[in-house]
Protein backbone atom coordinates (compact mmCIF):
# COMPACT_ATOMS: atom_id res chain seq x y z
CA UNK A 1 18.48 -148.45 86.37
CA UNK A 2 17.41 -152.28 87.12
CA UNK A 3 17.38 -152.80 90.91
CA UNK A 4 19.00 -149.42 91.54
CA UNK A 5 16.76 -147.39 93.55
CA UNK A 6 18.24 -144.33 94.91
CA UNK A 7 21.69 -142.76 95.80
CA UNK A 8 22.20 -140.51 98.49
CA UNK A 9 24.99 -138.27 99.43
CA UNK A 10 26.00 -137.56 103.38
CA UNK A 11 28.73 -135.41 103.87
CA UNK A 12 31.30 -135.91 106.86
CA UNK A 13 31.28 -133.06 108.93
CA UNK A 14 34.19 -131.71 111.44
CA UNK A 15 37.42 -129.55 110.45
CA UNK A 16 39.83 -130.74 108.12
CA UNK A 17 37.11 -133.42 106.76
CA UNK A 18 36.37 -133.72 103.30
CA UNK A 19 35.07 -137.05 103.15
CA UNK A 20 31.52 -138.22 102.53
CA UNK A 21 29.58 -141.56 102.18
CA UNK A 22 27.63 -142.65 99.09
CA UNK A 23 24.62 -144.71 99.95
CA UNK A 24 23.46 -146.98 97.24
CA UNK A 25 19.61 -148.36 98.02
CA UNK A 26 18.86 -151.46 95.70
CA UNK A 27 15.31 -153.60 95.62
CA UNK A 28 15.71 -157.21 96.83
CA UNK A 29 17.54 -158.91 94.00
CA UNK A 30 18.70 -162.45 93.07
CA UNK A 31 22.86 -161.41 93.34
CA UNK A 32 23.15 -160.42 97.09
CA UNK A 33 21.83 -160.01 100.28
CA UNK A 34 20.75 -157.09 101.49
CA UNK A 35 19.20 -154.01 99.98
CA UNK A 36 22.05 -150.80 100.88
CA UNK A 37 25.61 -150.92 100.35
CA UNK A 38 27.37 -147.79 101.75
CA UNK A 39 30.86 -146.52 100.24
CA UNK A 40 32.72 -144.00 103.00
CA UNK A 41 35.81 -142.03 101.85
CA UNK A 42 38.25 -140.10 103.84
CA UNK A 43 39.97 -137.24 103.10
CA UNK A 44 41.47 -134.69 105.15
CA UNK A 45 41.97 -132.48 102.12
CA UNK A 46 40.13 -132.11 99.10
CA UNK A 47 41.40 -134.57 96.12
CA UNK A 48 43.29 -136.89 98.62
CA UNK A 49 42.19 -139.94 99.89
CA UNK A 50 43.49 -141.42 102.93
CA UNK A 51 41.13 -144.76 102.88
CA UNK A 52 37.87 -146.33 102.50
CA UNK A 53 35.06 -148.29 104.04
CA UNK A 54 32.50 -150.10 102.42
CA UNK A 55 29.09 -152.21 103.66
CA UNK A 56 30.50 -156.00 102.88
CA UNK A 57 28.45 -157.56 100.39
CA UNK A 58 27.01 -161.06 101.13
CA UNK A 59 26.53 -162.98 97.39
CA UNK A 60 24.41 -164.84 96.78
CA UNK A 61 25.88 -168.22 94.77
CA UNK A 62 27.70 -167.47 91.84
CA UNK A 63 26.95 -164.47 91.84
CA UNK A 64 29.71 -162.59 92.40
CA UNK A 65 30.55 -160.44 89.40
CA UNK A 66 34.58 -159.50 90.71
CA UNK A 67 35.76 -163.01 90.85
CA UNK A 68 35.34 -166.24 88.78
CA UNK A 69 36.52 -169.46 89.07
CA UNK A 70 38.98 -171.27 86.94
CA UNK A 71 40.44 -174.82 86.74
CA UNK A 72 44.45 -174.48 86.42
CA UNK A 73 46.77 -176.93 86.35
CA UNK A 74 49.01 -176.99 89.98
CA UNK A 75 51.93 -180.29 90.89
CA UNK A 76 50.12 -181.93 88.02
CA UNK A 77 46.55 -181.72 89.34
CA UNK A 78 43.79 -179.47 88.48
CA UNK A 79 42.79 -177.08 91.47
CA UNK A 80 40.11 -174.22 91.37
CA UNK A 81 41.17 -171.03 92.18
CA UNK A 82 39.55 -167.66 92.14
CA UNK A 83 40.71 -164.66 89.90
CA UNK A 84 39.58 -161.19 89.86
CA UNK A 85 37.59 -159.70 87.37
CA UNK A 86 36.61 -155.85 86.11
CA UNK A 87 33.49 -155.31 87.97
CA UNK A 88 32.04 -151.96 88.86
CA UNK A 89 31.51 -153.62 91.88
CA UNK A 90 35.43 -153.48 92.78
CA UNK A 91 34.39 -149.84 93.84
CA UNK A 92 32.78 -151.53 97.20
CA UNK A 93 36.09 -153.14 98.14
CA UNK A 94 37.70 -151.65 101.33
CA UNK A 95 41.53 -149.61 100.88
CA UNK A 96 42.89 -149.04 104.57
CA UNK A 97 46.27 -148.17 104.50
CA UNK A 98 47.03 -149.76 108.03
CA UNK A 99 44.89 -153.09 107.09
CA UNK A 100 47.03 -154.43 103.85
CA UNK A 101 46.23 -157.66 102.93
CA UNK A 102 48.02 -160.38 104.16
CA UNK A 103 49.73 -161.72 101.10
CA UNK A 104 51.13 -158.48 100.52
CA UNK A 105 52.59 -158.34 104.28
CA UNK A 106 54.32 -161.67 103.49
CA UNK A 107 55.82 -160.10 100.31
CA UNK A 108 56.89 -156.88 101.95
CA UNK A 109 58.70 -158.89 105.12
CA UNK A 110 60.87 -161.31 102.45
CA UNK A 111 62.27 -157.52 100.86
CA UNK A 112 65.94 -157.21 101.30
CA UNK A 113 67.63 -154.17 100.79
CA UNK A 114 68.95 -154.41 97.02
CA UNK A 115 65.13 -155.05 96.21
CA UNK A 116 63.32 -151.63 97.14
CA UNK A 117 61.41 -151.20 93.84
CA UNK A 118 58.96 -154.00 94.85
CA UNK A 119 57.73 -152.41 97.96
CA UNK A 120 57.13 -149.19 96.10
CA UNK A 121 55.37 -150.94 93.23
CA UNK A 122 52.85 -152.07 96.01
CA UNK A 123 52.60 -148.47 97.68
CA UNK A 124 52.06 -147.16 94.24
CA UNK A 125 49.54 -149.65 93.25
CA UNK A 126 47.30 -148.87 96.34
CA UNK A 127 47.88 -145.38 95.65
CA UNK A 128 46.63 -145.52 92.62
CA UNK A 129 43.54 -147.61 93.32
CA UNK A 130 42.71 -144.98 96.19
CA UNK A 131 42.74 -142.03 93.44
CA UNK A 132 40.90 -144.32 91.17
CA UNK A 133 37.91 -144.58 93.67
CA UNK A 134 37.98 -141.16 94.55
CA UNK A 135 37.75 -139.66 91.14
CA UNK A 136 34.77 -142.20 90.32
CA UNK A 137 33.03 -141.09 93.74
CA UNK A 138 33.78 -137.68 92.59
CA UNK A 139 32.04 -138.24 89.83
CA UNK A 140 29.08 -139.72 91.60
CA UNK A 141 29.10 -137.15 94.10
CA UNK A 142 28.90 -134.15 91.76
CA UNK A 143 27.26 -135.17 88.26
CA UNK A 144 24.94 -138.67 89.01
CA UNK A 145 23.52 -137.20 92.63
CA UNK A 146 22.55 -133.64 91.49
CA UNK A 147 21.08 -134.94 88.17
CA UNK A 148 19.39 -138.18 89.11
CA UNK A 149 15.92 -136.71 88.14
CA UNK A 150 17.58 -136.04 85.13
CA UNK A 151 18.76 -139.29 84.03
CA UNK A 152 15.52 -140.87 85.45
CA UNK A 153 13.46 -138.71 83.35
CA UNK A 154 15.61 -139.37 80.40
CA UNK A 155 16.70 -135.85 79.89
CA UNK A 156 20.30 -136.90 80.01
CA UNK A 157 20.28 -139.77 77.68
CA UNK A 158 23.44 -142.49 77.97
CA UNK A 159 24.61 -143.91 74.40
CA UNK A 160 26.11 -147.17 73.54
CA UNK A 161 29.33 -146.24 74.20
CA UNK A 162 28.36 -145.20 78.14
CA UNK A 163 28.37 -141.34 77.16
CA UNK A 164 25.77 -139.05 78.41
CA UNK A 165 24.36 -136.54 76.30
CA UNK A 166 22.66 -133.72 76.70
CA UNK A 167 20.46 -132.53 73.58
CA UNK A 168 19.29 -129.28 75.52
CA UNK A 169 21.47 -127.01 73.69
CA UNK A 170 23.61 -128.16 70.75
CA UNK A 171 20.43 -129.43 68.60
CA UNK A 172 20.71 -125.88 66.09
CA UNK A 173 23.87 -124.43 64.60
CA UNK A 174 24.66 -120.55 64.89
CA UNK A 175 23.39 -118.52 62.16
CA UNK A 176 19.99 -120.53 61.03
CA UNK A 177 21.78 -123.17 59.32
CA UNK A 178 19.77 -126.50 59.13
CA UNK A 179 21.56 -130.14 60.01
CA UNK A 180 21.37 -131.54 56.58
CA UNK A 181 22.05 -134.98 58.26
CA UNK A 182 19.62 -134.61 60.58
CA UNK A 183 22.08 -135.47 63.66
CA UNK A 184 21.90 -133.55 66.78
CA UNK A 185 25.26 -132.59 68.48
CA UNK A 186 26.14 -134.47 71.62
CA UNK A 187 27.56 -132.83 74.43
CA UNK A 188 29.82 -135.35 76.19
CA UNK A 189 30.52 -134.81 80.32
CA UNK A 190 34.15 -136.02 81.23
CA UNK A 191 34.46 -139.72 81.72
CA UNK A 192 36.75 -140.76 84.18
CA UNK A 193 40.50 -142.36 84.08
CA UNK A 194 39.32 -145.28 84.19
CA UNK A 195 35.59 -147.43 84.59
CA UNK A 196 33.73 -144.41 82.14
CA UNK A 197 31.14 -142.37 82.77
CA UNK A 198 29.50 -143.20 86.56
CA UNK A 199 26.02 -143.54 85.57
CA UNK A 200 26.61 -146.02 82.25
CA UNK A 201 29.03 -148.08 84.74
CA UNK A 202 25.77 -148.30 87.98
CA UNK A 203 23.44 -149.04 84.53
CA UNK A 204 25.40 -151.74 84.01
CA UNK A 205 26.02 -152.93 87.40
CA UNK A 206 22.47 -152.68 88.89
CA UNK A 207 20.78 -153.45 85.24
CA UNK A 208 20.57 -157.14 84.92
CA UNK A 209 17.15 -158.92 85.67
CA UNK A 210 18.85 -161.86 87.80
CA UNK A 211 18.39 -164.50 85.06
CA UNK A 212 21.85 -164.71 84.17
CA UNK A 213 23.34 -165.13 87.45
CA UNK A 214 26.18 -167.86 86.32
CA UNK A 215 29.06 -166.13 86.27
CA UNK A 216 31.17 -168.65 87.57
């Protein structure tokens, strides 16, 4: 999995605590500094997230694969700005409830009264984002941890499309009946809401070989 090495799983301990840390160990590479980024989630109860942590990730010149940088037009002169991109690197971006950004402060102090709905919009789009990291460290957690050998060794195979398959047990129809086509079955595992199947989406991530690093 490129500069991937290893990811571990370290469950919180304590009552009410269902959260855990994923440690992701990389080899020295040419994007960032640093070999070990560590993503903590907390939960009181099971399937609710309250917030996360993650190890802040020095780039290393354009390298940074969540933003890039655009020339736009501003009072008639052409400034560079930043804009976000889908990266599965996103994942490693910190959600703290009591530490909202400051831009969104701003926004929620200028709300009157008759304009509620934009102060939910921005509770709802955190919420979201929190259940969105959650369900992809689920899927870490409980499918790429347990079956790393697995997908090391190439047992569980991912296809172009980022699904894994499993070939251990679909490959002969009930009854005797031969696969004319010669096609074996695929057995899909769920892919999440949204970012796919956690092992295609680190593949991806942690894949390159560093000679492309010119993203912005």
């Amino acid at each position: 999995m490129g500069y991937l090495l290893n990811v571990e799983l370290d469950l919180h301990t304590g009552k009410d605590n269902e959260g855990y840390d994923l440690i992701f160990t990389f080899s020295e590479n040419s994007y960032f500094k640093g070999t070990q980024i560590k993503k903590s989630l907390f939960c009181k109860n099971k399937g609710i997230c309250e917030k996360t942590t993650s190890t802040p990730i020095e780039w290393k010149e354009a390298c940074n694969p969540t933003i890039k940088k655009q020339k736009k037009k501003k009072k008639g002169k052409k400034v560079t700005v930043e804009v976000k991109q889908e990266s599965f690197f996103n994942f490693f971006a910190n959600l703290d409830p009591d530490n909202k950004p400051k831009d969104d402060e701003k926004k929620d102090e200028k709300k009157d009264k008759d304009d509620e709905d934009g102060f939910e919009d921005v509770n709802e789009e955190f919420d979201e984002k929190l259940a969105e990291d959650l369900e992809m460290a689920d899927q870490i957690k409980d499918d790429l941890v347990p079956l790393a050998l697995e997908y090391y060794l190439g047992v569980i195979d991912i296809d172009e499309d980022g699904d894994d398959s499993d070939d251990s047990g679909d490959d002969k129809k009930k009854g005797g009946d031969s696969d004319s086509d010669g096609d074996k079955k695929k057995k899909k595992k769920k892919k999440g809401k949204k970012g796919g199947d956690p092992a295609a989406a680190l593949a991806e991530a942690a894949g390159a070989d560093g000679k492309d690093c010119k993203n912005q």
